[in-house]
C-alpha atoms as a PDB file:
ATOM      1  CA  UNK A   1     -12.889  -6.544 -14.907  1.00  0.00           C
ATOM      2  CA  UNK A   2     -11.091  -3.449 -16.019  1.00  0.00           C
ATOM      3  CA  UNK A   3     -10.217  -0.871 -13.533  1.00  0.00           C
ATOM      4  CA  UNK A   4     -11.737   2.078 -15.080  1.00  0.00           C
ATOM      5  CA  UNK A   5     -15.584   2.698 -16.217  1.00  0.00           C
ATOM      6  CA  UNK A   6     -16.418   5.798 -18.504  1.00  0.00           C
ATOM      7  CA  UNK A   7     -12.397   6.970 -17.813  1.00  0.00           C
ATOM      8  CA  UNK A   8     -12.993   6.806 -13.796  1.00  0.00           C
ATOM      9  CA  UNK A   9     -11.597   4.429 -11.667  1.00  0.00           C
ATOM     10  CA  UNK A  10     -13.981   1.664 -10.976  1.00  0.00           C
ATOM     11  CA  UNK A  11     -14.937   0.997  -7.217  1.00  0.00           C
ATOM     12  CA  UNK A  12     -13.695  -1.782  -5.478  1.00  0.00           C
ATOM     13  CA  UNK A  13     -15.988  -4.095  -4.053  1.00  0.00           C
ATOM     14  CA  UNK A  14     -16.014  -5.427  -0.098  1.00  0.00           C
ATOM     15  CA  UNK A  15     -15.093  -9.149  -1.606  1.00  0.00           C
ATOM     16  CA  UNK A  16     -11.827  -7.315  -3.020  1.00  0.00           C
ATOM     17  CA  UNK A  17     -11.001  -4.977  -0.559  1.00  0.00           C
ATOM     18  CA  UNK A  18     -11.065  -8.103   1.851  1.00  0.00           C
ATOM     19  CA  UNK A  19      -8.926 -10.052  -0.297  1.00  0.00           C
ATOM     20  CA  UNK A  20      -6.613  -7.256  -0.371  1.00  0.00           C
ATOM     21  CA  UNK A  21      -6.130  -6.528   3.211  1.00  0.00           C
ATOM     22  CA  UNK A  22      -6.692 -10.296   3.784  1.00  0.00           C
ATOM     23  CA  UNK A  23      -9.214 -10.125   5.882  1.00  0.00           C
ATOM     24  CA  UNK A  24     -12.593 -11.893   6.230  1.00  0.00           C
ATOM     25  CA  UNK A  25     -15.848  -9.363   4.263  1.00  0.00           C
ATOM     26  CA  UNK A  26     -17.772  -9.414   7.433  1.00  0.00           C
ATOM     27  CA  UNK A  27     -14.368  -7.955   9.310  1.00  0.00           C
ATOM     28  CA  UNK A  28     -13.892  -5.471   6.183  1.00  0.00           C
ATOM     29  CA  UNK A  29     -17.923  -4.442   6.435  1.00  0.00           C
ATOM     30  CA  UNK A  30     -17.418  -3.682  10.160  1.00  0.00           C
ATOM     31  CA  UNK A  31     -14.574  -1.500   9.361  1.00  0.00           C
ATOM     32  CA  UNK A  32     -16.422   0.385   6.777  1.00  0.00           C
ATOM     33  CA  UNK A  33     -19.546   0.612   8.757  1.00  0.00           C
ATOM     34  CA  UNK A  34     -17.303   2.261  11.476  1.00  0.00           C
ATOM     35  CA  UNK A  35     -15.254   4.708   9.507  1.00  0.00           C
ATOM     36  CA  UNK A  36     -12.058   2.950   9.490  1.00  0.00           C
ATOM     37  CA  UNK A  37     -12.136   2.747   5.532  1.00  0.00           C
ATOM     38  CA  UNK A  38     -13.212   4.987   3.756  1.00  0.00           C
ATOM     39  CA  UNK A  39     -16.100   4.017   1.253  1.00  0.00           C
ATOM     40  CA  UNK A  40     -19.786   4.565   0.338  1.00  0.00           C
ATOM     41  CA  UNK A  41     -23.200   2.424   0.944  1.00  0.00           C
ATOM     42  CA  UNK A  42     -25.281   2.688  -2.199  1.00  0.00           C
ATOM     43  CA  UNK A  43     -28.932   0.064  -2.457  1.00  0.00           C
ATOM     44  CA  UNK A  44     -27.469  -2.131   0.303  1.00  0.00           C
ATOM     45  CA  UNK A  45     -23.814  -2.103  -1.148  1.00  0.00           C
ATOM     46  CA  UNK A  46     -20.084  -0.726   0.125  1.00  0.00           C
ATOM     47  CA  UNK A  47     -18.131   0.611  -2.369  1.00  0.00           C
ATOM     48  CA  UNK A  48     -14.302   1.689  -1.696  1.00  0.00           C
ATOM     49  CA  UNK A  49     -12.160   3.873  -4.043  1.00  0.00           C
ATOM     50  CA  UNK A  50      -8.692   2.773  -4.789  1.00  0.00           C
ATOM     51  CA  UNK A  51      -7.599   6.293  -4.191  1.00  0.00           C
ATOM     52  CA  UNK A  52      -9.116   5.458  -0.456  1.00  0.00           C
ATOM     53  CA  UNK A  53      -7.803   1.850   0.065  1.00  0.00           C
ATOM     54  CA  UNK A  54      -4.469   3.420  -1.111  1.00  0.00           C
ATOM     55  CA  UNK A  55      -3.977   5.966   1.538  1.00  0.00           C
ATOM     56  CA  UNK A  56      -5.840   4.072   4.339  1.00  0.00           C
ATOM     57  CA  UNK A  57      -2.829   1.517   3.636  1.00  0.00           C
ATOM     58  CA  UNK A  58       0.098   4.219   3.177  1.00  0.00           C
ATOM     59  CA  UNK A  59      -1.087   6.123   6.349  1.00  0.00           C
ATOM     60  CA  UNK A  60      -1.227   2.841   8.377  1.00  0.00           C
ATOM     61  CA  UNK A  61       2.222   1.898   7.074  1.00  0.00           C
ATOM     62  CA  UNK A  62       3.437   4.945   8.011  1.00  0.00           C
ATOM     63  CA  UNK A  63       2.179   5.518  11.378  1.00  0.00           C
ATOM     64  CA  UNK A  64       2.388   2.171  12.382  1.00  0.00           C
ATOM     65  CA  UNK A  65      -1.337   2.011  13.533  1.00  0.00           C
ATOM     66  CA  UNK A  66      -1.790  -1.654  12.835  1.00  0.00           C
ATOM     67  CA  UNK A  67       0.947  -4.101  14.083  1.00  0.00           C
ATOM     68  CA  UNK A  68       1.547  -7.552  13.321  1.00  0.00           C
ATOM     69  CA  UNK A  69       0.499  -9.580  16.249  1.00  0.00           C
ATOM     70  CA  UNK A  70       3.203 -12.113  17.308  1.00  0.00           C
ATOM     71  CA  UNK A  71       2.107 -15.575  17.806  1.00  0.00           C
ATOM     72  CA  UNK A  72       2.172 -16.225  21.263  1.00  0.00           C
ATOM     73  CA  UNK A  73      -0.152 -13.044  21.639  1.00  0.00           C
ATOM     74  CA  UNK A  74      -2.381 -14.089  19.153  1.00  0.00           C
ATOM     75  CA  UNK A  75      -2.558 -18.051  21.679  1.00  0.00           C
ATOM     76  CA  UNK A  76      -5.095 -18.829  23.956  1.00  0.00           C
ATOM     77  CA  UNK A  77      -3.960 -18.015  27.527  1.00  0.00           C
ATOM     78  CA  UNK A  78      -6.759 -19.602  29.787  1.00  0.00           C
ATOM     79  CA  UNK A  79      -7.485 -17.728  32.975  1.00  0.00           C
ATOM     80  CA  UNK A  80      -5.958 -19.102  36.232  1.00  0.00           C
END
């Protein structure tokens, strides 16, 4: 698909933006539903800018808001 219609850029889609980020669509549409990126609903369907996915990842890089989780965090501890 080419990445420009009529000379814009052409809107990514949730099923890229979650391939992107590597995350599952439901996770990305929860994210998008609550602000965390940036995008726009139109007839029943997210749409998200490169331009937006770009920055959303620079700023996060740069402020360190997400963090990798290290694996024996991410383990199931069972309660005692």
């Amino acid at each position: 698909m080419p990445d420009t219609v009529n000379d814009r850029p052409r809107p990514l889609f949730v099923a890229e933006v979650a391939a992107e980020l590597r995350l599952h669509e439901y996770t990305v549409r929860n994210m998008l539903v609550r602000g965390d990126i940036p995008g726009v609903k139109l007839a029943g369907r997210w749409y998200v800018t490169r331009e937006n996915l770009d920055k959303l990842l620079a700023e996060a890089l740069s402020t360190r808001r997400w963090r990798r989780v290290p694996p024996m965090e991410r383990a199931f501890h069972p309660i005692h």
